[in-house]
Protein backbone atom coordinates (compact mmCIF):
# COMPACT_ATOMS: atom_id res chain seq x y z
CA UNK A 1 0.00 0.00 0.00
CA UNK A 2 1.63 3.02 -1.29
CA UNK A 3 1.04 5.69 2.04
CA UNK A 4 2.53 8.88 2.00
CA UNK A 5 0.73 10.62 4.61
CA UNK A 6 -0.76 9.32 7.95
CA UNK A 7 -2.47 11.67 10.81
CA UNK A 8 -3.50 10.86 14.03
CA UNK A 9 -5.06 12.51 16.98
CA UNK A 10 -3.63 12.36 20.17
CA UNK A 11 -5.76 11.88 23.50
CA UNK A 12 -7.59 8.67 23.17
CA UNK A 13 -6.02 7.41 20.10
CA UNK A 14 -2.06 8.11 19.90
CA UNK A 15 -1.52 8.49 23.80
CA UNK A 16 -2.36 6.23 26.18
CA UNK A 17 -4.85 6.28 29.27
CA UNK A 18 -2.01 8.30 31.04
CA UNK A 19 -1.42 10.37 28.23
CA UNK A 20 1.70 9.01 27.28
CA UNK A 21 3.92 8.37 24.14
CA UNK A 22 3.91 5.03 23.28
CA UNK A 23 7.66 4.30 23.61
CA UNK A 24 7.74 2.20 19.91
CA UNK A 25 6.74 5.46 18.28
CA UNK A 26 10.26 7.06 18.06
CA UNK A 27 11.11 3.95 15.74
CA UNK A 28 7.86 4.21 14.39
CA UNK A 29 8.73 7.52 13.26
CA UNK A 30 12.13 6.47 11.79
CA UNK A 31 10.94 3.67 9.19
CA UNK A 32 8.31 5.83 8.27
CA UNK A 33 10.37 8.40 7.18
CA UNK A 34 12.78 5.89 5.59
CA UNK A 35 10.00 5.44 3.51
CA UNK A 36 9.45 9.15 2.63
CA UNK A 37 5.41 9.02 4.88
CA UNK A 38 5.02 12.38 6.65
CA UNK A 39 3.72 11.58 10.05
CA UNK A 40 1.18 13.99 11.56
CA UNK A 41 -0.56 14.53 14.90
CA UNK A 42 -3.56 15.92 14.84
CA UNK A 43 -5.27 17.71 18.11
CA UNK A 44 -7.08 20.56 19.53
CA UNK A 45 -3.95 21.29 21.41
CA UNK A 46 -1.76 24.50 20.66
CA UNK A 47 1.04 23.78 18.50
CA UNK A 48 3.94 24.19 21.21
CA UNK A 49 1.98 21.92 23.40
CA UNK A 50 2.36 19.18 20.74
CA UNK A 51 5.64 20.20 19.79
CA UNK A 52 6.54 19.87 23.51
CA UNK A 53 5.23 16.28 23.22
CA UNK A 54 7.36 15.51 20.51
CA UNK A 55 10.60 17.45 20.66
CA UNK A 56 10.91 17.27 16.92
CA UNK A 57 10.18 20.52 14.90
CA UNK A 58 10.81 18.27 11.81
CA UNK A 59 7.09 17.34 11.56
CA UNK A 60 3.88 18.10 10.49
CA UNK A 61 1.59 19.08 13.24
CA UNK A 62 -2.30 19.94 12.61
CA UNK A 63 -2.81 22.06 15.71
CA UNK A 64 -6.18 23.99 17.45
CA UNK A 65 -8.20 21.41 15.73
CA UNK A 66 -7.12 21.84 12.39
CA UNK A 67 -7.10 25.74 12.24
CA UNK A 68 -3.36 25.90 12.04
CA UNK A 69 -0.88 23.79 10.51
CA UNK A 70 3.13 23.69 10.77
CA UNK A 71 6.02 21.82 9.59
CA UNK A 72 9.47 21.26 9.92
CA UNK A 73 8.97 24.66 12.58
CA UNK A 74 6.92 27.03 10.21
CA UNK A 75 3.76 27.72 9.89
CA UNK A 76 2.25 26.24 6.76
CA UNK A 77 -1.07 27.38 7.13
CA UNK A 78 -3.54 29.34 9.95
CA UNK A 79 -6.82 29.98 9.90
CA UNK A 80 -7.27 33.51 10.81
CA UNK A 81 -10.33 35.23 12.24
CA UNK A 82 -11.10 38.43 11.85
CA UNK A 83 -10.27 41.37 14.04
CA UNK A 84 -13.55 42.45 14.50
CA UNK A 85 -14.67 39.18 15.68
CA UNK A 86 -11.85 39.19 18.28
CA UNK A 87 -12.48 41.96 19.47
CA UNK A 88 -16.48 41.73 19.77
CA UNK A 89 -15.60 38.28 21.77
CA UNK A 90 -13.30 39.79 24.34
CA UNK A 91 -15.77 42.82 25.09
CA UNK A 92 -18.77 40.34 25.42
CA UNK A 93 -16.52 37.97 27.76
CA UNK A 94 -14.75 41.01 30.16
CA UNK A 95 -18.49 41.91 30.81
CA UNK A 96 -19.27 38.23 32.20
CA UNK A 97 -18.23 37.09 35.54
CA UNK A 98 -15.21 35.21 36.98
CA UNK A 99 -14.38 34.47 32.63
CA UNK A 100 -11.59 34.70 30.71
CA UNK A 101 -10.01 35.07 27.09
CA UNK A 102 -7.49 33.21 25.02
CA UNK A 103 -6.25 34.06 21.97
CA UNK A 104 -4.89 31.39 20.17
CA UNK A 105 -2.14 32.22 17.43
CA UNK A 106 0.68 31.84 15.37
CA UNK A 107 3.45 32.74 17.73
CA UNK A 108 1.90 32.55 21.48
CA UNK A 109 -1.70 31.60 22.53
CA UNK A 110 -2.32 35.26 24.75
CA UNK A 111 -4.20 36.51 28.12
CA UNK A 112 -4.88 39.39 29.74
CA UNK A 113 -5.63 37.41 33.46
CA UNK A 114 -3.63 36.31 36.05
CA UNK A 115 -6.39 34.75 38.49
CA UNK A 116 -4.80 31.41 39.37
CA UNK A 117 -7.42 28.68 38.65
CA UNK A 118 -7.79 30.57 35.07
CA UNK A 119 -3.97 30.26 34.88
CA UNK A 120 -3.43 26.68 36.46
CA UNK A 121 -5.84 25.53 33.69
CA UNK A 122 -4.67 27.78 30.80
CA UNK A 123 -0.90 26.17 31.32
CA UNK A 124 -2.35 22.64 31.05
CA UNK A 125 -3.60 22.96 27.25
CA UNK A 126 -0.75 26.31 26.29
CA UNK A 127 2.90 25.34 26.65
CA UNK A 128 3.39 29.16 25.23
CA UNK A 129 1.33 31.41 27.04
CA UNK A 130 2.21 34.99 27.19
CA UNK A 131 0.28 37.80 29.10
CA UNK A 132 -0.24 40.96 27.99
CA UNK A 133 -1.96 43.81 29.40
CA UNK A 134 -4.32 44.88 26.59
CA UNK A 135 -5.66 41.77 24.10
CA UNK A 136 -7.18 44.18 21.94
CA UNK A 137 -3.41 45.17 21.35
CA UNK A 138 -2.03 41.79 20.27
CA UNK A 139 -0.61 41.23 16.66
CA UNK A 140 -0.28 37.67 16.31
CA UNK A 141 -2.46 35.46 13.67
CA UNK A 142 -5.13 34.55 15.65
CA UNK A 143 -7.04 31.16 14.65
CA UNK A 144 -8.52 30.33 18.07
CA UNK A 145 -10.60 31.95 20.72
CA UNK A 146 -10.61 29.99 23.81
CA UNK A 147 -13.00 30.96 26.74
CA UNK A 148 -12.16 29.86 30.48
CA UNK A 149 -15.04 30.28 32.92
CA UNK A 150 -14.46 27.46 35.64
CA UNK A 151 -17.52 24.93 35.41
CA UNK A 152 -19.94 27.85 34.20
CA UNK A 153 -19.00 27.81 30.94
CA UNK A 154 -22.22 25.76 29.83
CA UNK A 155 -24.59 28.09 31.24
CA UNK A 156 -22.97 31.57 31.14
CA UNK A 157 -21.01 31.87 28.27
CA UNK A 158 -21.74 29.50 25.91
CA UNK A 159 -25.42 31.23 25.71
CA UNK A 160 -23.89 34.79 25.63
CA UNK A 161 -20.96 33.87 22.87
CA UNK A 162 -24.15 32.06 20.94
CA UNK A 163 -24.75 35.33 19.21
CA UNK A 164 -21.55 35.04 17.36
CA UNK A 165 -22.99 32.08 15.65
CA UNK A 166 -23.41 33.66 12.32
CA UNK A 167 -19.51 34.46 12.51
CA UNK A 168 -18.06 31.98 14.10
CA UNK A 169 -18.08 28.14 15.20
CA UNK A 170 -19.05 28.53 18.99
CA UNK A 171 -18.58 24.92 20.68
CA UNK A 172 -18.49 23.91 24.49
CA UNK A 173 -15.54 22.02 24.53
CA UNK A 174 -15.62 20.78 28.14
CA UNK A 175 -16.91 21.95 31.51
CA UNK A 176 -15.08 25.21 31.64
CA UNK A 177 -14.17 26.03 28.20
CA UNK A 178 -15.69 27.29 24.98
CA UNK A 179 -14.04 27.75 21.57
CA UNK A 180 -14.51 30.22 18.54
CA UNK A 181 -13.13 29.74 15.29
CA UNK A 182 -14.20 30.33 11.56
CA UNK A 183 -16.75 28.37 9.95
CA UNK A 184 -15.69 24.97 8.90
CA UNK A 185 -12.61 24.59 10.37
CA UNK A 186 -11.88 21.19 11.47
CA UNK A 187 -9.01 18.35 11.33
CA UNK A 188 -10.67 17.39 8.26
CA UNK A 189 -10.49 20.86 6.39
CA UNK A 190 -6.52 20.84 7.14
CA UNK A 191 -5.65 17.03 5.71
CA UNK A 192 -7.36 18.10 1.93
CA UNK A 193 -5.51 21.42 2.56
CA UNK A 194 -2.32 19.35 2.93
CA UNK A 195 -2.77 16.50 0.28
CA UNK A 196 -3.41 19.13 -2.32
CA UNK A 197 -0.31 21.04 -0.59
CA UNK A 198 1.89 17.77 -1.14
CA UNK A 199 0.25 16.61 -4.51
CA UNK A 200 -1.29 13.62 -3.07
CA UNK A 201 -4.73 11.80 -3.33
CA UNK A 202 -7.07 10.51 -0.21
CA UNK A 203 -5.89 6.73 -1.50
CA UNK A 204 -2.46 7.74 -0.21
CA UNK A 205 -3.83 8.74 3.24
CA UNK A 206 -4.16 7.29 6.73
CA UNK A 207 -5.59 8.21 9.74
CA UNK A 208 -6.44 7.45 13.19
CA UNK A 209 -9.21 8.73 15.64
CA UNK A 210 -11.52 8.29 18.69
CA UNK A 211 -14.24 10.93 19.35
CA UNK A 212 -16.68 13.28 17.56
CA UNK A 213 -14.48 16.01 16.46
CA UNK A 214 -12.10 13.45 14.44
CA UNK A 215 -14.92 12.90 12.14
CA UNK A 216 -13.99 14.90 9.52
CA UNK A 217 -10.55 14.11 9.22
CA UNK A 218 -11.20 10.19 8.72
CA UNK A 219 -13.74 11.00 6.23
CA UNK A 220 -11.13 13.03 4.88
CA UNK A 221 -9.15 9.85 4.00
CA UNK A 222 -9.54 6.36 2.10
CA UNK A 223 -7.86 4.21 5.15
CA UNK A 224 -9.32 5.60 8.34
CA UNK A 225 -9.14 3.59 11.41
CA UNK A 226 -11.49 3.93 14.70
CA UNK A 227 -9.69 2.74 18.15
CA UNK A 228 -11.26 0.01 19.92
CA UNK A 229 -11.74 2.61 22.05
CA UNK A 230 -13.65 5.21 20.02
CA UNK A 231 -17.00 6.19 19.90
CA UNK A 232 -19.55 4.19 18.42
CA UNK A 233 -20.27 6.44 15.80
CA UNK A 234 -16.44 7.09 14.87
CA UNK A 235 -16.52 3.07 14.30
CA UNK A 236 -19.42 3.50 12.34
CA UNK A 237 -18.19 5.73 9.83
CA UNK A 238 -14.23 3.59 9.47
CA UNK A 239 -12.84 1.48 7.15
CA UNK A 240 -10.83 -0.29 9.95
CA UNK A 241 -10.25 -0.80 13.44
CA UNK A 242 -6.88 -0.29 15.53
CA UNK A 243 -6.25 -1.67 18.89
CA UNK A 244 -7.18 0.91 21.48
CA UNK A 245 -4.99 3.65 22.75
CA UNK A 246 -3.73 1.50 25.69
CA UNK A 247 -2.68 -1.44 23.33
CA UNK A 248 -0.33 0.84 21.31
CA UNK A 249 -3.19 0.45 18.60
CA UNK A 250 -1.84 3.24 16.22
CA UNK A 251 1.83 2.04 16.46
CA UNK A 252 0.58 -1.58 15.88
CA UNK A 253 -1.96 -0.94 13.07
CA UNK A 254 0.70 1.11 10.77
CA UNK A 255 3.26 -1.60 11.25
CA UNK A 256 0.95 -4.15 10.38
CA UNK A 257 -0.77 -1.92 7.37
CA UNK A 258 2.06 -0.59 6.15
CA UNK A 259 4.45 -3.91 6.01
CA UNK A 260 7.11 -2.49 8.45
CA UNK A 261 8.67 -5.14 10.63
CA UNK A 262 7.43 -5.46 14.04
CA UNK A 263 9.55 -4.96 16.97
């Protein structure tokens, strides 16, 4: 099979339970590229936060859920909202209580806030975070708004920020956060960005995924592969099924798909 491009997300599919590395990926990543197959993770995580992870710029990474792409340490692609919106987001959210903004670009994901639960939480998911005194000030490419409002964000600002709807994507992405980007941004958007980018078809594509907002990417691809683990209706919509995260199922499925030798 003639694969010159495979993506994977991370939590739940490419990390295990303890959100770990599996510890064959390092030679994983060395007979791929023997074979000239890029190699890309795939998460709603910031870029630096993967590339933490990883330690190797030489990649491609598909970061803030597919709004922003970079390899081999530059930014290939971002997804860039629009100033306005930006700015009509962080008025609405400085007028709501105990929340807070994140903006989400190119060089540094950005804050205003110190308040320590707001910043414990913001260093978990930002491995560059840099605090400024005025977000309406920052010049950065912006491709993600991330709003912090600790176990509210359901019932306070996800109804406020709903008005932006028209504008924006506005998702709860877990019990203190909602996110804004442009319409139709997903994983899935940035793998046809890159196989056109690279010259290459959907046949020549893999990828791996567990939960709701992979959808798009492994319907973005010819050989897509649900985790044991995954959500029924990412199994539903696969070609194939991996061993779950815990069972090195990514690592184990390319080996096996892909004819490398297994160690």
């Amino acid at each position: 099979m003639d694969i010159k491009l495979i993506a994977a997300d991370l939590d739940g599919t490419l990390l295990d339970s303890q959100k770990r590395l599996s510890p064959g990926f390092p030679d994983l990543l060395r007979d791929l590229r023997m074979r000239g197959i890029r190699f890309a993770p795939a998460s709603g995580r910031q870029y630096y936060n993967i590339l933490a992870l990883f330690g190797d710029e030489n990649m491609t990474y598909i970061a803030e859920n597919g709004a922003m792409v970079f390899e081999n340490g530059r930014c290939l692609f971002a997804d860039t909202l629009p100033r306005e919106l930006q700015r009509q987001t962080i008025e609405m959210v400085r007028a709501l209580p105990d929340a807070y903004v994140i903006l989400a670009g190119e060089q540094s994901a950005w804050c205003e806030a110190d308040e320590p639960v707001f910043y414990r939480n913001a260093e978990m998911y930002y491995a560059r975070l840099t605090r400024v005194h005025d977000l309406m000030q920052v010049e950065d490419r912006i491709c993600k708004i991330a709003v912090f409002q600790y176990q509210n964000a359901e019932n306070s600002c996800l109804p406020a920020l709903k008005v932006l709807s028209e504008q924006a994507q506005v998702v709860l992405s877990g019990a203190d956060w909602v996110d804004l980007m442009n319409p139709g941004v997903n994983k899935g958007g940035a793998i046809r960005r890159l196989y056109k980018e690279l010259g290459i078809s959907p046949n020549e594509c893999m990828a791996f995924g567990d939960y709701l907002n992979d959808c798009e990417m492994l319907q973005s691809v010819t050989h897509s592969f649900a985790m044991a683990n995954a959500h029924p209706e990412i199994k539903a919509i696969c070609r194939y099924q991996a061993p779950s995260n815990d069972e090195d199922g990514v690592v184990r499925a390319i080996r096996e798909f892909c004819g490398l030798p297994v160690l």
